[in-house]
C-alpha atoms as a PDB file:
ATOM      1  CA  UNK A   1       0.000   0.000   0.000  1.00  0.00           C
ATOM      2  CA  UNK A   2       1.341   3.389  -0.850  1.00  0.00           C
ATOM      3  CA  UNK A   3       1.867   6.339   1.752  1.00  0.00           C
ATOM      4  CA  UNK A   4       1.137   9.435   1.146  1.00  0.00           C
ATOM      5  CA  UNK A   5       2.364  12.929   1.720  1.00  0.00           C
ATOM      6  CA  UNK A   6       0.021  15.742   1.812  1.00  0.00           C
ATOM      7  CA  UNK A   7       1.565  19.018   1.738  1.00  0.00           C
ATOM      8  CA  UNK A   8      -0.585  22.160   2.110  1.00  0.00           C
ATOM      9  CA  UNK A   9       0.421  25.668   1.461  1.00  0.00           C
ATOM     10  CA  UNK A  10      -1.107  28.103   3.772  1.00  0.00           C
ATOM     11  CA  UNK A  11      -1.279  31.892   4.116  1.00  0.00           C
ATOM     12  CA  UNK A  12      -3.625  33.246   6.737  1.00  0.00           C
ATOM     13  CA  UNK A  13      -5.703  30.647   6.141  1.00  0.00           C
ATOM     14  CA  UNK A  14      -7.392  30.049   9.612  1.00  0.00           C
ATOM     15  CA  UNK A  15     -11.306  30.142   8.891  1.00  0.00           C
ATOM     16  CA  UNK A  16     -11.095  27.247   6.184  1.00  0.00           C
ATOM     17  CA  UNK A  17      -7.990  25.260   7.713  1.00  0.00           C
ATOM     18  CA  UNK A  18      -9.118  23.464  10.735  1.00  0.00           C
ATOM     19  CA  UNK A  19     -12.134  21.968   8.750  1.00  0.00           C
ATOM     20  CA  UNK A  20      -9.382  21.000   6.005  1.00  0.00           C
ATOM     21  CA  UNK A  21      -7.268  19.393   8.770  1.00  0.00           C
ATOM     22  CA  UNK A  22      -9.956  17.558  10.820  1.00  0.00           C
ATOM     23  CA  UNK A  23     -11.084  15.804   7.588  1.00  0.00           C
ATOM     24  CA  UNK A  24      -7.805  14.664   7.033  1.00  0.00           C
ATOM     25  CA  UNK A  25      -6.980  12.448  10.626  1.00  0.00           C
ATOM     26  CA  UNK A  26      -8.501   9.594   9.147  1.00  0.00           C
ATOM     27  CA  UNK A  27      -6.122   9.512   7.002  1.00  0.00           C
ATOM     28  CA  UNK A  28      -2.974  10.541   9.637  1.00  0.00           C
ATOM     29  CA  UNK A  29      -4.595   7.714  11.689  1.00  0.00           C
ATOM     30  CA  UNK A  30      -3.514   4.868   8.243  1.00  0.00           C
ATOM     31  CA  UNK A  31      -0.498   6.049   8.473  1.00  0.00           C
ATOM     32  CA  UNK A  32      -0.531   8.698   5.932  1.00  0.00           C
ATOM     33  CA  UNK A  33       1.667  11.749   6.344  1.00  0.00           C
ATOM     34  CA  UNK A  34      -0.304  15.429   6.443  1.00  0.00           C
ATOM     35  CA  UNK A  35       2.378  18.464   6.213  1.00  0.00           C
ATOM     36  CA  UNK A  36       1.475  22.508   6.633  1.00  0.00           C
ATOM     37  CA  UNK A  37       3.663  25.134   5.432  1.00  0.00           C
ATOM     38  CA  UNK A  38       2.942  28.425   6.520  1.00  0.00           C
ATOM     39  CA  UNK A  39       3.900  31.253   4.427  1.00  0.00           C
ATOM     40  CA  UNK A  40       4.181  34.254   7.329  1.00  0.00           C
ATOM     41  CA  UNK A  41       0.423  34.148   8.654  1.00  0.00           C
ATOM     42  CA  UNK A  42      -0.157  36.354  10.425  1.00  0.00           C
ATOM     43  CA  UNK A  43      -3.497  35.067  12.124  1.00  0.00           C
ATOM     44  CA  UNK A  44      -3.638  31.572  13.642  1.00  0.00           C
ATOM     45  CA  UNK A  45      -2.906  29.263  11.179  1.00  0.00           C
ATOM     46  CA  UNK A  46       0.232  28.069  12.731  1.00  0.00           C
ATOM     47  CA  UNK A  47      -1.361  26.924  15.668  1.00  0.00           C
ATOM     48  CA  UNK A  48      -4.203  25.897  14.123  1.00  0.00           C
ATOM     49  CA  UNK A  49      -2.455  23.515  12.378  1.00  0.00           C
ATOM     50  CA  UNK A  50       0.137  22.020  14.864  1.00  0.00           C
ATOM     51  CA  UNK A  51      -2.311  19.611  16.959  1.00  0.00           C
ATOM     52  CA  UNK A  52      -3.779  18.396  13.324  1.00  0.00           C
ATOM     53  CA  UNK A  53      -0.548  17.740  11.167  1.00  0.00           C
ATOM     54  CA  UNK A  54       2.224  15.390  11.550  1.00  0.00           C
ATOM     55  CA  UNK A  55       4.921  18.809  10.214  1.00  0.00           C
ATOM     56  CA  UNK A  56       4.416  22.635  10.099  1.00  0.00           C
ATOM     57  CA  UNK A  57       6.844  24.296   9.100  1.00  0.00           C
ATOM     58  CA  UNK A  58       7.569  28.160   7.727  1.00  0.00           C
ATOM     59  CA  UNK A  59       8.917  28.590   4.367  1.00  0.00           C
ATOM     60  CA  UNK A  60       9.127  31.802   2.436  1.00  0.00           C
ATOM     61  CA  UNK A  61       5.935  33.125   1.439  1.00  0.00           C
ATOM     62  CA  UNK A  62       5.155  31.824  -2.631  1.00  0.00           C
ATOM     63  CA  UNK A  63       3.007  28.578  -2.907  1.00  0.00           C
ATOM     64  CA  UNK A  64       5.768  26.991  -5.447  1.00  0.00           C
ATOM     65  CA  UNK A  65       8.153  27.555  -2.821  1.00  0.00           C
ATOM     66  CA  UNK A  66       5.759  26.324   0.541  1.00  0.00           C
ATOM     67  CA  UNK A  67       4.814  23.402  -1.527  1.00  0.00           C
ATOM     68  CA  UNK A  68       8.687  22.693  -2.143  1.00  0.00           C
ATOM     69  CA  UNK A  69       9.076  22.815   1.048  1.00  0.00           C
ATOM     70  CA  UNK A  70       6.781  20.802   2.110  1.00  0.00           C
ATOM     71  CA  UNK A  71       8.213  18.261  -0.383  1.00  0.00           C
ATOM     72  CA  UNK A  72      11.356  18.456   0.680  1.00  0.00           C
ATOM     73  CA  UNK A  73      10.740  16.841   4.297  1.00  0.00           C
ATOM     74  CA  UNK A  74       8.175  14.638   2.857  1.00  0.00           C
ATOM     75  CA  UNK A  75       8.622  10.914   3.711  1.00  0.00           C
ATOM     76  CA  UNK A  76       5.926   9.243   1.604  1.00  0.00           C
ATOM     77  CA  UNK A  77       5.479   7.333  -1.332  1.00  0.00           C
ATOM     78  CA  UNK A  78       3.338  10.107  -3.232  1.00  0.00           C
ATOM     79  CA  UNK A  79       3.240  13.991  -3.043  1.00  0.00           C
ATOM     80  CA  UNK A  80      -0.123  15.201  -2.653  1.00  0.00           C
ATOM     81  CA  UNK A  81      -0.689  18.932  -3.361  1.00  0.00           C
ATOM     82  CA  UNK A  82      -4.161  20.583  -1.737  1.00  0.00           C
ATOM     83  CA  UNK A  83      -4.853  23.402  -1.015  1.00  0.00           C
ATOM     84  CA  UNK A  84      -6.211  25.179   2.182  1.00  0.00           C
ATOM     85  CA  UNK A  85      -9.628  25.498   1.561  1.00  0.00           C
ATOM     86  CA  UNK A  86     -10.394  21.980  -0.723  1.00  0.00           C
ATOM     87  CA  UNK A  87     -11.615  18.598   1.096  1.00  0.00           C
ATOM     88  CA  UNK A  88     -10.546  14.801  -0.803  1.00  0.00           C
ATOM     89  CA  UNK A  89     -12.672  12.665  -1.704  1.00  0.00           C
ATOM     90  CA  UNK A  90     -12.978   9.303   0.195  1.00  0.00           C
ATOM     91  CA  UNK A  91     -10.866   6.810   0.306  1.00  0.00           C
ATOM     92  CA  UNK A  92      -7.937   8.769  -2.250  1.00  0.00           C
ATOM     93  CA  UNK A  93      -4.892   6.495  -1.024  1.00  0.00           C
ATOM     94  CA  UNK A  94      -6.801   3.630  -2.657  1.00  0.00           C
ATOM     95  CA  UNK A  95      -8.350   5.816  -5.859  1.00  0.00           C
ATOM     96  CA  UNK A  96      -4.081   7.117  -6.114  1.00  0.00           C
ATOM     97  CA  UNK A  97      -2.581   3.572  -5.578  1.00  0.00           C
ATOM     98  CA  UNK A  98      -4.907   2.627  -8.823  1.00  0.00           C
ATOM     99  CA  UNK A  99      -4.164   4.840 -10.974  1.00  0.00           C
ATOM    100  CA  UNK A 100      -0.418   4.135 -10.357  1.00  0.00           C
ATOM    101  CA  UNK A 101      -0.559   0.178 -10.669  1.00  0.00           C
ATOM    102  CA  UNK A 102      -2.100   0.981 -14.081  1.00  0.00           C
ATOM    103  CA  UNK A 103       1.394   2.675 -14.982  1.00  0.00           C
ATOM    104  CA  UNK A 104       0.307   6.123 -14.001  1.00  0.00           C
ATOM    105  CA  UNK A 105       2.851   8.161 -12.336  1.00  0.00           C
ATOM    106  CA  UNK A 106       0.950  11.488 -11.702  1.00  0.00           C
ATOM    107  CA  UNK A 107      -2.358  12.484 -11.808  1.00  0.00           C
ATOM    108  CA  UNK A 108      -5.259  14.635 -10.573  1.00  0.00           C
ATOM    109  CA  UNK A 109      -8.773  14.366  -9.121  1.00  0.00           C
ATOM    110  CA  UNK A 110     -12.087  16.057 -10.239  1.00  0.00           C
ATOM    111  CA  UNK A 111     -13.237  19.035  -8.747  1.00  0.00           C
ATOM    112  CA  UNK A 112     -16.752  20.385  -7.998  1.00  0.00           C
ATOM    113  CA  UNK A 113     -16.895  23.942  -6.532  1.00  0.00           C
ATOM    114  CA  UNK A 114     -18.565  24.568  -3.203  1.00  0.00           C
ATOM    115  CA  UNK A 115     -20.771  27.638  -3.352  1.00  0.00           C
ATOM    116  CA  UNK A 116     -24.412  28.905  -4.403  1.00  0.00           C
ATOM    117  CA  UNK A 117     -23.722  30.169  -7.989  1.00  0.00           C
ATOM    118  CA  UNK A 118     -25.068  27.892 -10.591  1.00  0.00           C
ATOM    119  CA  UNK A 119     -22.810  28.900 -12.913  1.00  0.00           C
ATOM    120  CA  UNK A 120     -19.891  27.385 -10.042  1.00  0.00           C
ATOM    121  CA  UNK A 121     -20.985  23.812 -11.667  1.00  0.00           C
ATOM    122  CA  UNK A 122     -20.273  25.063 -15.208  1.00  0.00           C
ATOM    123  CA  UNK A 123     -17.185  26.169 -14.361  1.00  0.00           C
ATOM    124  CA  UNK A 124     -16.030  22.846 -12.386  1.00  0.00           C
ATOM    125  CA  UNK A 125     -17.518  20.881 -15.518  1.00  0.00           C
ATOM    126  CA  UNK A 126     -15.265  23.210 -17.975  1.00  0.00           C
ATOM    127  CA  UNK A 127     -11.666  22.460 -15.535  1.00  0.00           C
ATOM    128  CA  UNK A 128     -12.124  19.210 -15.436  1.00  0.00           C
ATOM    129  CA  UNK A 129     -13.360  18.655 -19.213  1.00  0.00           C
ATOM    130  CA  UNK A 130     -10.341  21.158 -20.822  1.00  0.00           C
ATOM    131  CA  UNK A 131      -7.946  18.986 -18.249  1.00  0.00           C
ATOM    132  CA  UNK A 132      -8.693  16.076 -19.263  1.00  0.00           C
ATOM    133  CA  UNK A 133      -8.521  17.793 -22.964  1.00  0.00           C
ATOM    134  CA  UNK A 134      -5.042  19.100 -22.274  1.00  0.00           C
ATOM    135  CA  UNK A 135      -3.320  16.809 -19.843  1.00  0.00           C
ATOM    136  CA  UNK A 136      -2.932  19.912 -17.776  1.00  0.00           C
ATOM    137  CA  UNK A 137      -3.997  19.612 -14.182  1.00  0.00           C
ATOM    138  CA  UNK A 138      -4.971  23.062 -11.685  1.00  0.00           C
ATOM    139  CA  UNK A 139      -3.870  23.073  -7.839  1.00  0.00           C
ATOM    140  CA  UNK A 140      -7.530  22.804  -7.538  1.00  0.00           C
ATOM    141  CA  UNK A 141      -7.733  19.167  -8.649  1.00  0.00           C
ATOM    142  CA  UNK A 142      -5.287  17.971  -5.994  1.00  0.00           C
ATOM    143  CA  UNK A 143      -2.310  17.220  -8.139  1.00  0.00           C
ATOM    144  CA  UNK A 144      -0.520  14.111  -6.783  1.00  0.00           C
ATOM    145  CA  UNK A 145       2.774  12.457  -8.124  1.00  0.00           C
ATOM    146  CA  UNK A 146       5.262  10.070  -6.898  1.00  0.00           C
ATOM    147  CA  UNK A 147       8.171  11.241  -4.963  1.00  0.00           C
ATOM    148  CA  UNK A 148      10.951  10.166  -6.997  1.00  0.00           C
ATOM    149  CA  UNK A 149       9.389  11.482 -10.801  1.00  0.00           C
ATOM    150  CA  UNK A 150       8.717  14.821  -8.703  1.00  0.00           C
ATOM    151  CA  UNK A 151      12.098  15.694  -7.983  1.00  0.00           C
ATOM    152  CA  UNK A 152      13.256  14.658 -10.775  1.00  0.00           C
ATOM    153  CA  UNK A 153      11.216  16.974 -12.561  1.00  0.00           C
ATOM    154  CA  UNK A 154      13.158  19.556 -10.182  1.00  0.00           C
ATOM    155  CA  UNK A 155       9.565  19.987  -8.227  1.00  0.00           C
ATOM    156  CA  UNK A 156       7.285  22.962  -9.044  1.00  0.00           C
ATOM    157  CA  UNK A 157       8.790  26.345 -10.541  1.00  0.00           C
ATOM    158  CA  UNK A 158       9.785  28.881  -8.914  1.00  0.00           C
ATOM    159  CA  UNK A 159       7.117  31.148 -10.242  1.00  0.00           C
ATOM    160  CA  UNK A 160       4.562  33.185  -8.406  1.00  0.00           C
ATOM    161  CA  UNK A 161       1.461  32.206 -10.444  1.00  0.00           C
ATOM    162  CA  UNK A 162       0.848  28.852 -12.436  1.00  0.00           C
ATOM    163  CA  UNK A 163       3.191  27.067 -11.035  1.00  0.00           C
ATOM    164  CA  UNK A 164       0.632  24.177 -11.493  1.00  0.00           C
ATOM    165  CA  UNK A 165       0.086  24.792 -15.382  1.00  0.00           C
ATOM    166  CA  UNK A 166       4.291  24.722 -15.473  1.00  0.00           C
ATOM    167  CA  UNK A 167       4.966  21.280 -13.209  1.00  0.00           C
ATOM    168  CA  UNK A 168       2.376  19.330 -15.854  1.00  0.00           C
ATOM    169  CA  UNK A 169       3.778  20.644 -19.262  1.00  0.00           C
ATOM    170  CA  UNK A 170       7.289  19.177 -17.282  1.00  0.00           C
ATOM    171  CA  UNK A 171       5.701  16.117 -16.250  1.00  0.00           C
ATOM    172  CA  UNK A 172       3.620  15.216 -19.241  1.00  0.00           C
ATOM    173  CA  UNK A 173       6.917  16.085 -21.284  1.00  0.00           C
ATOM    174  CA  UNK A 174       8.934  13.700 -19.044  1.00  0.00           C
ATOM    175  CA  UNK A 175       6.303  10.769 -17.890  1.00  0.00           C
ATOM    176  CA  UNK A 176       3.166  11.066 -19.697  1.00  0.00           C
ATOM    177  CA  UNK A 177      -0.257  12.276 -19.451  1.00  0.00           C
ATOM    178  CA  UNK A 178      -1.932  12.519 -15.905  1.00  0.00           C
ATOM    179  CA  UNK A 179      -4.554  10.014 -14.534  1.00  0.00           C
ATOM    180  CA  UNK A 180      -7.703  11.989 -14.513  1.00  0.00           C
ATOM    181  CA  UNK A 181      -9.564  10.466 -11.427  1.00  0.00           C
ATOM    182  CA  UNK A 182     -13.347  10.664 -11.482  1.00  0.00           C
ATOM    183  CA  UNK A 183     -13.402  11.200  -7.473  1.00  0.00           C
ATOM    184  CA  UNK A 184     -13.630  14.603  -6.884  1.00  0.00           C
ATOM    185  CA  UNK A 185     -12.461  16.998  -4.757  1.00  0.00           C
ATOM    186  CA  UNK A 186     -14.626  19.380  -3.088  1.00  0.00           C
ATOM    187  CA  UNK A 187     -13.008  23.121  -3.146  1.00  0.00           C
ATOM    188  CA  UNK A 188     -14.409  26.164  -1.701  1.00  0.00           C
ATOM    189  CA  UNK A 189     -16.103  28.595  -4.035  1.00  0.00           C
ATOM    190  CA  UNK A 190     -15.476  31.834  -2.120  1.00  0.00           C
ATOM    191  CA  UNK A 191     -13.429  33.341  -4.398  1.00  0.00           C
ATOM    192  CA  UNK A 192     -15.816  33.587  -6.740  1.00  0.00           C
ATOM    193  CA  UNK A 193     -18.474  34.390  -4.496  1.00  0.00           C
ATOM    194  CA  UNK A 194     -16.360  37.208  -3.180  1.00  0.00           C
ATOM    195  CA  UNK A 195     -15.689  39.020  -6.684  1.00  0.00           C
ATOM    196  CA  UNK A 196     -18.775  37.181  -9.000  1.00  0.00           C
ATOM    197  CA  UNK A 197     -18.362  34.258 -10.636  1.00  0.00           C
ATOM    198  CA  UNK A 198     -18.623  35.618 -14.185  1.00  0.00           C
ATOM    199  CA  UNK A 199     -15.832  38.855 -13.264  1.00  0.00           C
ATOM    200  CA  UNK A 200     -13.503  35.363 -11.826  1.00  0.00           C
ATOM    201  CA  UNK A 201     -14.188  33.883 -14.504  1.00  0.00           C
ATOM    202  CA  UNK A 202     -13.338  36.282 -17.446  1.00  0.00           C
ATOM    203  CA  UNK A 203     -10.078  37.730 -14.857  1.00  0.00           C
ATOM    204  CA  UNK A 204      -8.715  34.339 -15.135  1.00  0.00           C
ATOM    205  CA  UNK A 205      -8.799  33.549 -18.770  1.00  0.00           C
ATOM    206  CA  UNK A 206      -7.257  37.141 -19.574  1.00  0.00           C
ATOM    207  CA  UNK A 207      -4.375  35.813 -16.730  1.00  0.00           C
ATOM    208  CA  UNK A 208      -4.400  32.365 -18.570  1.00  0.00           C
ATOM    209  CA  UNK A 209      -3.811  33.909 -21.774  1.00  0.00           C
ATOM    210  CA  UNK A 210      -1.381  37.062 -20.951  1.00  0.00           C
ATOM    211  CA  UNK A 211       0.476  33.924 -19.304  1.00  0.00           C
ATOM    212  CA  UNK A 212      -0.063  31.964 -22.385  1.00  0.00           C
ATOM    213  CA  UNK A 213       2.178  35.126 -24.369  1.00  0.00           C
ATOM    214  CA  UNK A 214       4.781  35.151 -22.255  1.00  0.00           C
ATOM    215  CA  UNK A 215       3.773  38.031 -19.296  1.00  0.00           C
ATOM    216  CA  UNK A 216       6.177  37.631 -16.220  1.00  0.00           C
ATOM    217  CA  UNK A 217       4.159  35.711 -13.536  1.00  0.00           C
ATOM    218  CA  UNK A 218       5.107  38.055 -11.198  1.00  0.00           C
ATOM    219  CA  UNK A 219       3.188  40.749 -12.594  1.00  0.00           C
ATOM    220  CA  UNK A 220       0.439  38.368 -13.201  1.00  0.00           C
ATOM    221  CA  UNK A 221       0.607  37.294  -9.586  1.00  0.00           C
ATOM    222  CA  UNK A 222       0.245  40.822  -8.645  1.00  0.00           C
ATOM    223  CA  UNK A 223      -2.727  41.553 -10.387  1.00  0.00           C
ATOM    224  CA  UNK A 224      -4.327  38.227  -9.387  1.00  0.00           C
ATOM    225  CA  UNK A 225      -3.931  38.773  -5.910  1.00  0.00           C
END
């Protein structure tokens, strides 16, 4: 049976993280391996975190870098990537394991979008679908890979925004397509409740394709965040 890592990037993250955590001790309690790296919070994350985890650490602030970080000290079989505010589906050690005895070596999950907007559905429909498509997975979908084929890939870019998109163009290049798990993870929709789902919508795809020309992800991060 495979072990796996989970490493979670955080950033003042306390109102989503403890209900992130809790659903993950089932999982600590099979032996699986649940990391936090803080990028300077400055609310409670850090303690927040501490009773639920197995590691938290403090890494510079950059979720390339935290999730290198949390790689780095990782003593599993896989890497799994998830982010603060996204819950796995059940059972995904057994769902992972799968995927890789079928000569997989990374992969990703579904996603379906917590929230009230319809439209949140369409949008989780369209990831997943132009994934699938592409062979490019989102942070969203819970990217996992196994240790070894991650660094030697050299791990996740240091880039301030789509550092995701970058690590699968590397590992499809090197390894092959992803496995495209039907399970799905379940990933808070607040950010496009906070600005409007349609305004997310249309910010991202002019980020997607500025990125897509070459703009420095830096200034792309900036005007994301």
């Amino acid at each position: 049976m495979i072990r796996l890592s989970i490493v979670i990037p955080v950033r003042n993250e306390e109102s989503v993280l403890c209900a992130t955590l809790e659903r993950l001790q089932l999982l600590r309690a099979d032996g699986h391996e649940v990391i936090v790296v803080d990028g300077g919070s400055d609310d409670a994350s850090v303690g927040t975190a501490r009773p639920l985890a197995d590691q938290v650490i403090v890494a510079a602030r950059g979720r390339a870098t935290q999730m290198n970080a949390g790689a780095a000290i990782a003593t599993g079989d896989v890497l799994l990537f998830l982010h603060a505010d996204s819950w796995l589906p059940a059972d995904p050690a057994d769902a992972i394991a799968s995927a890789l005895s079928a000569d997989a070596r990374w992969g990703r999950f579904d996603v379906v979008i917590d929230g009230r907007p319809a439209i949140l559905r369409v949008v989780a429909w369209m990831m997943n679908a132009r994934s699938r498509l592409t062979g490019i997975a989102t942070g969203d979908q819970g990217i996992f890979v196994d240790r070894a084929t991650f660094f030697d890939a050299g791990g996740y870019p240091s880039i301030e925004l789509f550092e995701d998109i970058e690590l699968s163009w590397v590992l499809k290049r090197r390894v092959g397509r992803p496995a495209c798990l039907r399970q799905r993870i379940v990933t808070s929709g607040r950010r496009w409740e906070r600005h409007g789902p349609c305004r997310t919508i249309i910010a991202m795809w002019r980020l997607r394709l500025a990125y897509a020309l070459g703009a420095d992800p830096a200034g792309l991060a900036r005007r994301y965040s």
